[in-house]
Protein backbone atom coordinates (compact mmCIF):
# COMPACT_ATOMS: atom_id res chain seq x y z
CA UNK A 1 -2.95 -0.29 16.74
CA UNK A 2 -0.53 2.50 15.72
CA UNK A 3 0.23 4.18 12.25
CA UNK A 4 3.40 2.09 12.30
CA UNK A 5 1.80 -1.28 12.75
CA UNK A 6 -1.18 -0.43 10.13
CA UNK A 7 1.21 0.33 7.52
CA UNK A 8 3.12 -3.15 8.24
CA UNK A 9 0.15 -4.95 7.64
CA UNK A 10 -0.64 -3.17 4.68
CA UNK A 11 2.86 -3.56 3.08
CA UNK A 12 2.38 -7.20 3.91
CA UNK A 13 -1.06 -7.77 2.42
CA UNK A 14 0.32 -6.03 -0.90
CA UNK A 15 3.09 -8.86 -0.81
CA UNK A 16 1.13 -11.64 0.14
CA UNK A 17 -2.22 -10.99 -1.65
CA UNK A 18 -3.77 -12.49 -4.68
CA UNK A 19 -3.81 -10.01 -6.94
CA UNK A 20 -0.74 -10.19 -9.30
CA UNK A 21 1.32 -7.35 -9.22
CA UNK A 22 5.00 -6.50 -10.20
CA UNK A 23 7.71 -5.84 -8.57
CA UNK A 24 7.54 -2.34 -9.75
CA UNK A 25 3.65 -2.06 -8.74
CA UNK A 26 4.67 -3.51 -5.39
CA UNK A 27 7.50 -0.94 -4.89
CA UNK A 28 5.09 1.88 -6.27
CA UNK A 29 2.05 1.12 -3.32
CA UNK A 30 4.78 0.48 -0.62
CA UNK A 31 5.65 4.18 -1.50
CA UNK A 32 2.87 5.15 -1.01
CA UNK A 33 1.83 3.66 2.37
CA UNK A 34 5.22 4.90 3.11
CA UNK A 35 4.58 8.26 2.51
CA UNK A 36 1.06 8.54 3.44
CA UNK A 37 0.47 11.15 6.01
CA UNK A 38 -2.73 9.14 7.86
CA UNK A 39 -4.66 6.47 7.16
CA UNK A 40 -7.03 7.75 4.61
CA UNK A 41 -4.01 9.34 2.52
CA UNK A 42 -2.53 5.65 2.53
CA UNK A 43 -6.15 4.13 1.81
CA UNK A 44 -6.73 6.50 -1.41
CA UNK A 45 -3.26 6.32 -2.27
CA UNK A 46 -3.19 2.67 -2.36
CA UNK A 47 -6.80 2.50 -3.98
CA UNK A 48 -5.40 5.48 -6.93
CA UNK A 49 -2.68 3.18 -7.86
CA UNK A 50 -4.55 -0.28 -7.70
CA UNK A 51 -7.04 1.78 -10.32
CA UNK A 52 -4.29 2.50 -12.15
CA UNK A 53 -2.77 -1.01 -12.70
């Protein structure tokens, strides 16, 4: 699987997940997975802001 297609998935388990999140939070992680360098940037990134909400 490639960095592109991990970061799909992710970006669509943020928008189809059960946790409740706004549309600002959902921007905010999207960012993030974005602008994530490799996958354990994106996984602490994404696990920073989820702590955060």
């Amino acid at each position: 699987m490639t960095e592109e297609q991990i970061k799909f998935w992710c970006k669509w388990i943020v928008e189809n997940g059960d946790r409740p999140l706004s549309p600002i939070q959902n921007e905010l992680i999207k960012q993030a997975i974005d602008t994530s360098r490799n996958l354990f940037e994106m996984i602490t990134s994404i696990l920073v802001l989820l702590q955060k909400i």
